[in-house]
Protein backbone atom coordinates (compact mmCIF):
# COMPACT_ATOMS: atom_id res chain seq x y z
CA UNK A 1 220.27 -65.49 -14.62
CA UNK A 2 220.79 -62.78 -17.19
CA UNK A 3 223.11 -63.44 -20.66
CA UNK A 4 226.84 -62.72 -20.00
CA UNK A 5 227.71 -61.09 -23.16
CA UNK A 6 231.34 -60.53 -24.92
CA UNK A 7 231.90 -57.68 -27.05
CA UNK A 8 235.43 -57.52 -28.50
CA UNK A 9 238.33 -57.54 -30.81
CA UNK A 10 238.48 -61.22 -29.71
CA UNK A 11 234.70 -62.50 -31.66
CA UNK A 12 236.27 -61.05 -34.63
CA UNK A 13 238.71 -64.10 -36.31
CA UNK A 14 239.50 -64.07 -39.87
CA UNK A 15 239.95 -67.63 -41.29
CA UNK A 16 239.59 -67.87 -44.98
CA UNK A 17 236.13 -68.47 -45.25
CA UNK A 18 236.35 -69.99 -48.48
CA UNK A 19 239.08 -72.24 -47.15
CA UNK A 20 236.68 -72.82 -44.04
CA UNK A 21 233.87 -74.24 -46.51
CA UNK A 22 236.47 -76.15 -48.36
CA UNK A 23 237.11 -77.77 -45.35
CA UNK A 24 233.43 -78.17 -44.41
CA UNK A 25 232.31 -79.48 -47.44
CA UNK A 26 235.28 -82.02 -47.37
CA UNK A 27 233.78 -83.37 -43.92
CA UNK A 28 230.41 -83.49 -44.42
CA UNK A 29 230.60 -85.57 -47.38
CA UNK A 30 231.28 -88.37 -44.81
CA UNK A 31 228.42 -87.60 -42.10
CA UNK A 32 226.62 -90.62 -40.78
CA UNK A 33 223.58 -92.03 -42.43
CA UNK A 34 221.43 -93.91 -40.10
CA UNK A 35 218.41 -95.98 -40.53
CA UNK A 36 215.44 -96.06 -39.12
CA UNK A 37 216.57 -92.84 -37.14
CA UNK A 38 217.89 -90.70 -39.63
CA UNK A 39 221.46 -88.95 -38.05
CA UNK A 40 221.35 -85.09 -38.58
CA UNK A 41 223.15 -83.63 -35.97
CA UNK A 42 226.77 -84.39 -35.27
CA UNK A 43 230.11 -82.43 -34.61
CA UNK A 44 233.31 -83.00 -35.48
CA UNK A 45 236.92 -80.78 -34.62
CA UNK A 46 239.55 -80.74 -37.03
CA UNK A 47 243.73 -80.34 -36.38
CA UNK A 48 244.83 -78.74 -39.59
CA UNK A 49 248.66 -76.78 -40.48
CA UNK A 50 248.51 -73.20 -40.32
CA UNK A 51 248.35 -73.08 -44.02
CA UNK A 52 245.46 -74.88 -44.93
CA UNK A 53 242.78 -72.66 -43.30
CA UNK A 54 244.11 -69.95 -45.79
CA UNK A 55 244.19 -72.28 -48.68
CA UNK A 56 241.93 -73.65 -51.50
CA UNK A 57 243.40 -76.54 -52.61
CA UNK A 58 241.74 -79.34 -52.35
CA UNK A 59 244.67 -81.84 -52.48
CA UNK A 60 246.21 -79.79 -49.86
CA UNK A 61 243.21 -80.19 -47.95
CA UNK A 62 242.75 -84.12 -48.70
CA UNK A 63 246.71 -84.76 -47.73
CA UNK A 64 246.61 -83.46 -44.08
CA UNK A 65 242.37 -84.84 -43.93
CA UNK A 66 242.86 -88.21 -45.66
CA UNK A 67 239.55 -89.63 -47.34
CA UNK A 68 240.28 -92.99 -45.03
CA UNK A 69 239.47 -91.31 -41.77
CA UNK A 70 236.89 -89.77 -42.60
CA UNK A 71 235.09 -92.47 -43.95
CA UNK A 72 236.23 -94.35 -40.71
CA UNK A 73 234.46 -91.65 -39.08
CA UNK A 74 231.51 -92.09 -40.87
CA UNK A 75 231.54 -95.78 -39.90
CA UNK A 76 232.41 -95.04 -36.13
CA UNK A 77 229.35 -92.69 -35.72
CA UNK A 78 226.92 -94.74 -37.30
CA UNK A 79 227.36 -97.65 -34.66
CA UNK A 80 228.59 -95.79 -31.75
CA UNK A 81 228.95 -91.90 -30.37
CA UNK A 82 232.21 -90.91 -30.75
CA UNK A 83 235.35 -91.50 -32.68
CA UNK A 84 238.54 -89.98 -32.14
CA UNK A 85 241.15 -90.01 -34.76
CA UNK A 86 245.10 -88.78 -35.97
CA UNK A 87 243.36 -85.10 -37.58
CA UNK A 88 239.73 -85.10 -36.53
CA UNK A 89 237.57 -86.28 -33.69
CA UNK A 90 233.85 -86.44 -34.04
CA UNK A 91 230.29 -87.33 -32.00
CA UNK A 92 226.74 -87.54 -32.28
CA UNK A 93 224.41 -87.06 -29.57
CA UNK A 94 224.46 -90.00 -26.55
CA UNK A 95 220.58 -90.46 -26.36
CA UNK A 96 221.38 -94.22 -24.56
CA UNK A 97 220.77 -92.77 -21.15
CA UNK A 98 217.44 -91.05 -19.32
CA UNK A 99 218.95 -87.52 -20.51
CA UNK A 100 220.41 -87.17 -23.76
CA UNK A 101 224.53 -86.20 -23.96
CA UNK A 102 224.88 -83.45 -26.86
CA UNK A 103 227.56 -83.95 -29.55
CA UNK A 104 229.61 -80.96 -28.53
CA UNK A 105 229.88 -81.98 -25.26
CA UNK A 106 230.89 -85.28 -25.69
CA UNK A 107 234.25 -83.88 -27.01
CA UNK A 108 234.68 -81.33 -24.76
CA UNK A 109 233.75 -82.46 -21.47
CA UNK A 110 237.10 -83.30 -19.03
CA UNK A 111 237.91 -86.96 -17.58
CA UNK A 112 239.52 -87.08 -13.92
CA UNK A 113 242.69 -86.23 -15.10
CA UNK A 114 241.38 -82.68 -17.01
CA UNK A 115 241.68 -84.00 -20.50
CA UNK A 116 238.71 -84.20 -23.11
CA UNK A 117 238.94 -85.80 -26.69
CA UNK A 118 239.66 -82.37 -28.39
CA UNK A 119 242.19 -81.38 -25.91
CA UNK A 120 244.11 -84.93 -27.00
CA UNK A 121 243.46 -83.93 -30.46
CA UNK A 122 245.40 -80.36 -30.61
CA UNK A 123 247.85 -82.19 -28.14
CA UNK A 124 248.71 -84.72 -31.33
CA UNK A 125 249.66 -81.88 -33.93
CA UNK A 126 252.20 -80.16 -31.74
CA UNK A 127 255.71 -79.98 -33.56
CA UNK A 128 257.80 -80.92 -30.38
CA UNK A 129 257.04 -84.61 -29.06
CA UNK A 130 258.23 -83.60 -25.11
CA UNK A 131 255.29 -81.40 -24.63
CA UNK A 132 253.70 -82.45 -21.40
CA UNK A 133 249.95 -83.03 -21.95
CA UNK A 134 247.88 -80.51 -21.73
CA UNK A 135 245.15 -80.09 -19.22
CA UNK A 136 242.41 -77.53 -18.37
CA UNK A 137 242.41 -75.86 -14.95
CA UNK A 138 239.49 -75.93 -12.95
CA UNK A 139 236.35 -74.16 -13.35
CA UNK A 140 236.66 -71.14 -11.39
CA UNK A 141 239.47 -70.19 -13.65
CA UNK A 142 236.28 -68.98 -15.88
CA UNK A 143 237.29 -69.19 -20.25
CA UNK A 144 240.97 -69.02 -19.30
CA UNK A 145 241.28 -72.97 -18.79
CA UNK A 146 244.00 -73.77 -21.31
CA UNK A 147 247.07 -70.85 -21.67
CA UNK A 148 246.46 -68.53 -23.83
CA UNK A 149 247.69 -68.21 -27.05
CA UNK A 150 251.35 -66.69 -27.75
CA UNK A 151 253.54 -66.43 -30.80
CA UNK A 152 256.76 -69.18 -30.88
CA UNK A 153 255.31 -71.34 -28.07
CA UNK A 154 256.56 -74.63 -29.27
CA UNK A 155 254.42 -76.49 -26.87
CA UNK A 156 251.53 -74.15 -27.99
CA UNK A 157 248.12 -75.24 -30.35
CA UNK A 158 249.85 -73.29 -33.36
CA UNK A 159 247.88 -74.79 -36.24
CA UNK A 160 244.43 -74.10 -37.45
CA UNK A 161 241.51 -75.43 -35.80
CA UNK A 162 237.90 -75.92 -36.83
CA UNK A 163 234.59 -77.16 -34.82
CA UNK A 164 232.03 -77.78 -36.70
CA UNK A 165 228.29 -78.78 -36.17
CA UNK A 166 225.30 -79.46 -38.16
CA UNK A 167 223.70 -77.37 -35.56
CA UNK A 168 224.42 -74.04 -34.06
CA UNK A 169 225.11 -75.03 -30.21
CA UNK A 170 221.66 -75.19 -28.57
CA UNK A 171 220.10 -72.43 -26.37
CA UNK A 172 218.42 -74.72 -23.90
CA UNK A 173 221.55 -77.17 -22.30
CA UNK A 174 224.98 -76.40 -24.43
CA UNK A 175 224.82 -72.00 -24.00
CA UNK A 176 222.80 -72.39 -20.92
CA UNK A 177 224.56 -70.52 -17.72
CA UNK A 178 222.44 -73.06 -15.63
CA UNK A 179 222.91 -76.32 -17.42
CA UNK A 180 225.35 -78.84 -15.95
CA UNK A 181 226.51 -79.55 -19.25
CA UNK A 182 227.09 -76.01 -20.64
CA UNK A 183 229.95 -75.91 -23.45
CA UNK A 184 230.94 -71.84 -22.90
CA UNK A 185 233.78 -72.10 -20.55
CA UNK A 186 235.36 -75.62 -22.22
CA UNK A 187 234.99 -73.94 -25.66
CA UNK A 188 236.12 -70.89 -24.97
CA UNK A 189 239.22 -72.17 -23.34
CA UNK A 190 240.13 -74.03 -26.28
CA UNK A 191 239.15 -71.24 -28.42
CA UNK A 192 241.59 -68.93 -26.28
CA UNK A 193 244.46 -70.64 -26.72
CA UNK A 194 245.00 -70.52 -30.40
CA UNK A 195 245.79 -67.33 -32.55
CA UNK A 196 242.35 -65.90 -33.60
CA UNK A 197 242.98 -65.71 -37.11
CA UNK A 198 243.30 -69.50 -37.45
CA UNK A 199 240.15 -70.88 -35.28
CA UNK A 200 236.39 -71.05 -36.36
CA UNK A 201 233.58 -72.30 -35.32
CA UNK A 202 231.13 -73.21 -38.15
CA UNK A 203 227.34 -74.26 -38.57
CA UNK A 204 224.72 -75.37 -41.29
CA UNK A 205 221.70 -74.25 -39.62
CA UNK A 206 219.86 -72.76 -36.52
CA UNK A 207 219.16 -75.27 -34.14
CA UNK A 208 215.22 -76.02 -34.56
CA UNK A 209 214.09 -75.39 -31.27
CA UNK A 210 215.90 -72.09 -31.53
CA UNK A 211 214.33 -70.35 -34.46
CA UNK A 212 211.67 -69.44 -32.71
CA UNK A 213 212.91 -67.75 -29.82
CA UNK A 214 213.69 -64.64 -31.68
CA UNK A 215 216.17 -63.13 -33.07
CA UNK A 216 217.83 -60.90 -30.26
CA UNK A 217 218.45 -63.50 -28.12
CA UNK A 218 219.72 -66.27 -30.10
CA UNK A 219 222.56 -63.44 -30.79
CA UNK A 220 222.71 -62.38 -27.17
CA UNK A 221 223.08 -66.33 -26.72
CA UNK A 222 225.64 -66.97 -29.19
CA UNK A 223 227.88 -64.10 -27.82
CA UNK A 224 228.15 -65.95 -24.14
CA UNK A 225 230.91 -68.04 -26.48
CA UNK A 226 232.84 -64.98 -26.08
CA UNK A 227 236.02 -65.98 -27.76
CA UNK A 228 234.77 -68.41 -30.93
CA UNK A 229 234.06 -66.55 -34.45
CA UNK A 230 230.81 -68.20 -35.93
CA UNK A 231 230.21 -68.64 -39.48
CA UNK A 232 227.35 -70.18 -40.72
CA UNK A 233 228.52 -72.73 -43.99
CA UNK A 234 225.66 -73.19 -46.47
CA UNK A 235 225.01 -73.67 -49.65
CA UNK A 236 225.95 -69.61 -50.34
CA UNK A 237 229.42 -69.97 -48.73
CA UNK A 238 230.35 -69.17 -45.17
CA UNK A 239 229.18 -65.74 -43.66
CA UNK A 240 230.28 -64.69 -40.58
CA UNK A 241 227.79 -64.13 -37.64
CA UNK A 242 229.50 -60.91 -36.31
CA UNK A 243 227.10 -58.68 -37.24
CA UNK A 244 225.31 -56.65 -34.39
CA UNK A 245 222.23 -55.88 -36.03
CA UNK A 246 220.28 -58.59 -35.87
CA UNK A 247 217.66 -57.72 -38.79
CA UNK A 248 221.23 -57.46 -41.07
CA UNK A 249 222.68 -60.80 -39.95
CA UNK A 250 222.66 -63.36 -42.52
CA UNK A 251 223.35 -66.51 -39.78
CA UNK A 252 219.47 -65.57 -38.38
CA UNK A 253 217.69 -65.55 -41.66
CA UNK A 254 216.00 -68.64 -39.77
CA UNK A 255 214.72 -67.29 -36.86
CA UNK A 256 211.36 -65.20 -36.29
CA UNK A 257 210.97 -62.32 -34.29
């Protein structure tokens, strides 16, 4: 089945991106250590006002993504698989069964009534309390599964919203067109239906399995997420993975050709 690719104005968000590792940095402090199986991969989506995904302040930043849930996060993922909380919900990868659950999944994937644990979490910031909750539409309605963004829609996702993952999402199950537990349609849906210049998805490194598959295609791959701006967050900052040529591209320093 051949890579559906997005080319647009729409991969092209402009978060802060020092804001965006302020806010990374912030998180990760509290990632879950695990023994003997060390933890390294685990996601988490964070709720945040408008204004803090253009600001630097770390007491801003701390106020509206209090130490106390995050290290109750911490704590929740390092007995169990996911935690959902007022600002942030989190997971680590479900490996209790014969096929392993990825973390991104495990937030985004829909109960019977078409509600998953990030749609509740945008659902909790909303300014107007009689919002009815929110649910996605069904499959065939392709990446347009929550309505789309709009300016003064009270009932809207109009804050700033941030997914982040140790790992870029996977090649082989998450931006598989084949898999059964495929993450572009649920992510882009969420994705869709909040202003672009307040949304980002962020990553510390290329998924192992993925570095060697070259570099082409893990871009080709990457772009069937066709409304999320990716920026990988390291220890330099975090660089946006927009650029088309592939040898240029600072997010796929990792991966051989």
């Amino acid at each position: 089945m051949p890579l559906l690719l997005c080319f647009g104005p729409e991969t092209a968000g402009s978060i802060n991106p020092v804001a965006l590792k302020a806010i990374v940095d912030h998180v990760h402090q509290y990632h879950p250590v695990t023994t003997p199986v060390p933890t390294v991969q685990y996601a988490v989506a964070i709720s945040l006002p408008q204004s803090v995904c253009q600001s630097t302040s770390l007491h801003d930043l701390q106020k509206h993504l209090p130490v106390a849930e995050l290290q109750e996060m911490k704590s929740k993922l390092e007995t169990g698989f996911l935690y959902e909380g007022e600002h942030i919900v989190a997971a680590k990868p479900d490996k209790s069964d014969t096929r392993s659950l990825h973390s991104e999944w495990l937030m985004l994937c829909l109960d019977q009534n078409g509600v998953s644990p990030v749609s509740r979490l945008l659902d909790k910031v909303r300014s107007q309390t009689k919002c009815q909750v929110t649910r996605a539409l069904e499959e065939w309605f392709g990446s347009n599964r929550y309505t789309r963004w709009f300016p003064n829609n009270q009932c809207g996702w109009n804050g700033c919203f941030v997914f982040f993952s140790y790992f870029a999402p996977c090649l082989g199950t998450c931006l598989s067109l084949k898999d059964d537990h495929r993450i572009q349609q649920l992510m882009d849906g969420i994705f869709g239906a909040i202003d672009e210049d307040r949304r980002a998805l962020a990553f510390k490194e290329v998924f192992l399995q993925d570095r060697g598959r070259g570099k082409q295609f893990v871009w080709n791959s990457w772009q069937t997420l066709c409304k999320v701006p990716m920026y990988q967050c390291d220890d330099k900052g975090c660089q946006s993975c927009e650029e088309k040529d592939v040898n240029k591209n600072s997010c796929l320093t990792a991966v051989k050709n």
